[in-house]
Protein backbone atom coordinates (compact mmCIF):
# COMPACT_ATOMS: atom_id res chain seq x y z
CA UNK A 1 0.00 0.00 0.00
CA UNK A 2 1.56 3.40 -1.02
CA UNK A 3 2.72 6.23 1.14
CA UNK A 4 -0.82 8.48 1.62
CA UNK A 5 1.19 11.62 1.92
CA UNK A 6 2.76 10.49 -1.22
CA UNK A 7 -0.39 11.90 -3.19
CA UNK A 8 0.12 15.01 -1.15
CA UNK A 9 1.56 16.80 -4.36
CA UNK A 10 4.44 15.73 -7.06
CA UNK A 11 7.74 16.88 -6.57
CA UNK A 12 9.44 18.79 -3.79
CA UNK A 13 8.48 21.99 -5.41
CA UNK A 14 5.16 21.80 -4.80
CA UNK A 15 5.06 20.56 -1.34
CA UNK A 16 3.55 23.27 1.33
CA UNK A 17 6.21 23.58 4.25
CA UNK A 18 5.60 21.00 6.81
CA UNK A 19 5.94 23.46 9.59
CA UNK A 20 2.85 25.18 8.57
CA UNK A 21 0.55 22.07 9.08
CA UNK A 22 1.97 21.74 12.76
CA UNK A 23 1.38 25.36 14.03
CA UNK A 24 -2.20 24.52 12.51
CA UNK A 25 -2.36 21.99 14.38
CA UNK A 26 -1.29 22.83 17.35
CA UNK A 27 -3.52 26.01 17.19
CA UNK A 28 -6.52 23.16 16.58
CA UNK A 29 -5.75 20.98 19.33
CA UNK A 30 -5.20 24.20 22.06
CA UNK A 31 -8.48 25.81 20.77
CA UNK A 32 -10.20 22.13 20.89
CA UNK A 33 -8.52 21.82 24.47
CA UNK A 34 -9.76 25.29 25.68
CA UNK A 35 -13.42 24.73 24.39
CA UNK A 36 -13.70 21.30 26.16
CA UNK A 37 -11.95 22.70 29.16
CA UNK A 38 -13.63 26.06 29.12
CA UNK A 39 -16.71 26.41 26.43
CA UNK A 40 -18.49 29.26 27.54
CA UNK A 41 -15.26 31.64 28.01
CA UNK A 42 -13.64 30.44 24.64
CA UNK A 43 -17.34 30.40 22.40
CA UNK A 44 -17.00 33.97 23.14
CA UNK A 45 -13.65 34.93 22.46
CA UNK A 46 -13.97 33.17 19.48
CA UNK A 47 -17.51 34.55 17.96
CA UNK A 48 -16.08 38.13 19.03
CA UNK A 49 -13.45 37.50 16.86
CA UNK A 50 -15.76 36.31 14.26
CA UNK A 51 -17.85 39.30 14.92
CA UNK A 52 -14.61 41.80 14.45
CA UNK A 53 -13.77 39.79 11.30
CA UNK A 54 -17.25 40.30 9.69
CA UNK A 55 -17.00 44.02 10.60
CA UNK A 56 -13.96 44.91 9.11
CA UNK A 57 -15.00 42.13 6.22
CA UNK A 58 -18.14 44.33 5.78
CA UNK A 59 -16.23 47.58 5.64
CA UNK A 60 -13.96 46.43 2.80
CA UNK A 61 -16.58 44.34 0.84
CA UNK A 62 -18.08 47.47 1.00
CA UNK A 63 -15.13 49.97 0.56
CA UNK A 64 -14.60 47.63 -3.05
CA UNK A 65 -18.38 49.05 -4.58
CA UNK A 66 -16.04 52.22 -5.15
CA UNK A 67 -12.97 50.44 -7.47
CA UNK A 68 -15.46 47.08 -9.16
CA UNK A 69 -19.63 47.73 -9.15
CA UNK A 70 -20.33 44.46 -10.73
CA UNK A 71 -23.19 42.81 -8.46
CA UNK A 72 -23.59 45.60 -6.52
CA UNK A 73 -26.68 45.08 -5.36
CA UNK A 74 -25.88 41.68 -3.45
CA UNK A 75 -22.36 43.41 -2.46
CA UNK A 76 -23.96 46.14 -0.49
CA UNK A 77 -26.37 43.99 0.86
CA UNK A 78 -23.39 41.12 2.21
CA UNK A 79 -21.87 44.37 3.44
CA UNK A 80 -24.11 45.67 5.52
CA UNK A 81 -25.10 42.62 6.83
CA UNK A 82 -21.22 41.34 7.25
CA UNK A 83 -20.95 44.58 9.35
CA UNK A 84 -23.88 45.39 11.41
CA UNK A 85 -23.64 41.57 12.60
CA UNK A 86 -19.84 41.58 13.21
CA UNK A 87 -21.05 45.18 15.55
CA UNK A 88 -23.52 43.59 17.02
CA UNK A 89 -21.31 40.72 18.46
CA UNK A 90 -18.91 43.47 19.15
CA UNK A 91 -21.09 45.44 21.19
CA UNK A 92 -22.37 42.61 23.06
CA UNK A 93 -20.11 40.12 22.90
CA UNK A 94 -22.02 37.12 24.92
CA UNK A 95 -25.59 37.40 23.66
CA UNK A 96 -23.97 37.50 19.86
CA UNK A 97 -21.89 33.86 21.18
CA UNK A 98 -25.45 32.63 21.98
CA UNK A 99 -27.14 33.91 18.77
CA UNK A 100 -24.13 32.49 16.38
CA UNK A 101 -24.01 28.98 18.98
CA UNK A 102 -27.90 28.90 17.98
CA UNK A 103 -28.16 29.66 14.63
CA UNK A 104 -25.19 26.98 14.19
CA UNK A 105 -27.08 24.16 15.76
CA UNK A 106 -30.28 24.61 14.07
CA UNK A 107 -28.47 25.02 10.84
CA UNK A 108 -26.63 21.11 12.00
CA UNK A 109 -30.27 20.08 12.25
CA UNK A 110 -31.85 21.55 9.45
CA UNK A 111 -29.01 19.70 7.49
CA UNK A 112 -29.39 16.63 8.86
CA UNK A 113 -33.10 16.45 8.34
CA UNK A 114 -31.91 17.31 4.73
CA UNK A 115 -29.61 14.84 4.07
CA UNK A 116 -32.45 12.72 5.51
CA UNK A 117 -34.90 13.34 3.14
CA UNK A 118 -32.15 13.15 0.34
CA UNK A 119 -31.35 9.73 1.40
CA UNK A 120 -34.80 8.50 1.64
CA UNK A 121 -35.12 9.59 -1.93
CA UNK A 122 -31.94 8.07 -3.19
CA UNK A 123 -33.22 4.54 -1.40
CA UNK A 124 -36.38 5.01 -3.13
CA UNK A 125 -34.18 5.23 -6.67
CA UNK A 126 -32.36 1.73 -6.02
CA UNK A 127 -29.92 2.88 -3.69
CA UNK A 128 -30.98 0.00 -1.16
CA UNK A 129 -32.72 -0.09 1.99
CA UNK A 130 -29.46 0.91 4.30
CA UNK A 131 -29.41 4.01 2.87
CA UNK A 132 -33.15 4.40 3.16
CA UNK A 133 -32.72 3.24 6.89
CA UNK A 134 -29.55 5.86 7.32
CA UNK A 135 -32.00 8.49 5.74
CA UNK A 136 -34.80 8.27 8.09
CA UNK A 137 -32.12 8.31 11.24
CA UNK A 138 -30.37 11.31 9.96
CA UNK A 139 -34.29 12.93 9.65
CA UNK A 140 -34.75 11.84 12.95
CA UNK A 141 -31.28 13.25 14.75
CA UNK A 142 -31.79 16.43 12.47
CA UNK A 143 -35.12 17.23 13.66
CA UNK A 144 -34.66 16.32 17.50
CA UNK A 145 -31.67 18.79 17.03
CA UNK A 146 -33.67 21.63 14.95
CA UNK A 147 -36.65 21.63 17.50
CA UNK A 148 -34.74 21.54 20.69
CA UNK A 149 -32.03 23.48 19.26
CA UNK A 150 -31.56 25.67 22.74
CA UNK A 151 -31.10 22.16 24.41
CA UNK A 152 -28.03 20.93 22.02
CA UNK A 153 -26.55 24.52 21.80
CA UNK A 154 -25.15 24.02 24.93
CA UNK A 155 -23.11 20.86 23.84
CA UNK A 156 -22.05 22.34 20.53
CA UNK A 157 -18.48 24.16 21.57
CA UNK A 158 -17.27 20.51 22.98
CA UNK A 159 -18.63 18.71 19.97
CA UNK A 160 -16.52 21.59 18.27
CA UNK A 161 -13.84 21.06 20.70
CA UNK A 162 -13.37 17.44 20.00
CA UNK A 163 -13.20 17.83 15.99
CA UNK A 164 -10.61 20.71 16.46
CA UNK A 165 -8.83 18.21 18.84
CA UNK A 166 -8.97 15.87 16.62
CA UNK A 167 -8.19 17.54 13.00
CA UNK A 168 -5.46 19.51 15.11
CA UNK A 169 -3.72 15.77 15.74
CA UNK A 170 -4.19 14.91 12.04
CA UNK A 171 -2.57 17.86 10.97
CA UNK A 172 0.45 17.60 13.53
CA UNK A 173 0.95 13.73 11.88
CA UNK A 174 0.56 15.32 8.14
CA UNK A 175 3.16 17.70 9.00
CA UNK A 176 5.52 15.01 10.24
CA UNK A 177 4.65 12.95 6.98
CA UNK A 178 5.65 16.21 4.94
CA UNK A 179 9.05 16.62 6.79
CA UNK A 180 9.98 12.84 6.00
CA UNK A 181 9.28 13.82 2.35
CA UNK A 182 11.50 16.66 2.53
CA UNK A 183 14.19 14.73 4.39
């Protein structure tokens, strides 16, 4: 069985430095860390920072209406909403964690009652009967999620924690796979 980090890229040229996987990774598995350890403190350090992102993303998306006006319409709008959002988690930093924490979770169910529903259909097509049966459970976990999404909100930063945790650790091995490349 071949090398996986062998279809990483080509030649040496076109490898990304392995160090920059690792500090990605490390940043991954200390922000997974801090929102198992802590969740409430780091949700909102991290959604302010989201909110001071979208503010200074709405500024500039629309600061750039002035140099390129094609789609302006949508532009302005994506603006101004990019903006007043990212000031309204600035200005009040732990009702704008709650508000992002539940719009996130009843997105995750909304999906899930999606890719329910897309599954059931795809069973229905010939795609067999364990897809149908995976369908109707992902409808099911979706909409327990969407209509008690204020009950699973509160879980969601150590669910988030333990995929950070976890991508963080696959990153850190990636990056050691890169340097043996190199080597």
């Amino acid at each position: 069985m071949a090398d996986a980090t062998a279809n990483v890229a080509v030649t040496k040229g076109q490898l990304m430095p392995w160090w920059l996987p690792l500090i990605q990774g490390i940043a991954a598995v200390v922000i997974g860390l801090l929102l198992i350890f802590t969740p409430a403190r780091t949700t909102v350090v991290l959604v302010l920072f989201l909110g001071w992102w979208w503010l200074i993303s709405g500024i500039f998306e629309i600061g750039s209406l002035f140099v390129d006006r094609t789609a302006w319409g949508w532009r302005l709008f994506t603006g101004l909403l990019s903006f007043f959002a990212g000031a309204y988690i600035i200005g009040a930093p732990l009702m704008g964690a709650v508000v992002v924490v539940g719009i996130a979770t009843l997105m995750l169910g909304i999906n899930g009652m999606i890719i329910g529903i897309a599954d059931i259909i795809k069973a229905t097509q010939g795609a067999g009967w364990g897809k149908g049966a995976l369908g109707v459970l992902s409808f099911i976990f979706g909409a327990v999620i969407a209509f008690n999404f204020t009950t699973f909100m509160t879980a969601l930063p150590w669910i988030w924690g333990i995929f950070a945790v976890a991508g963080g650790i696959a990153a850190i091995a990636m990056a050691f796979q890169l340097r043996k490349i190199e080597a």
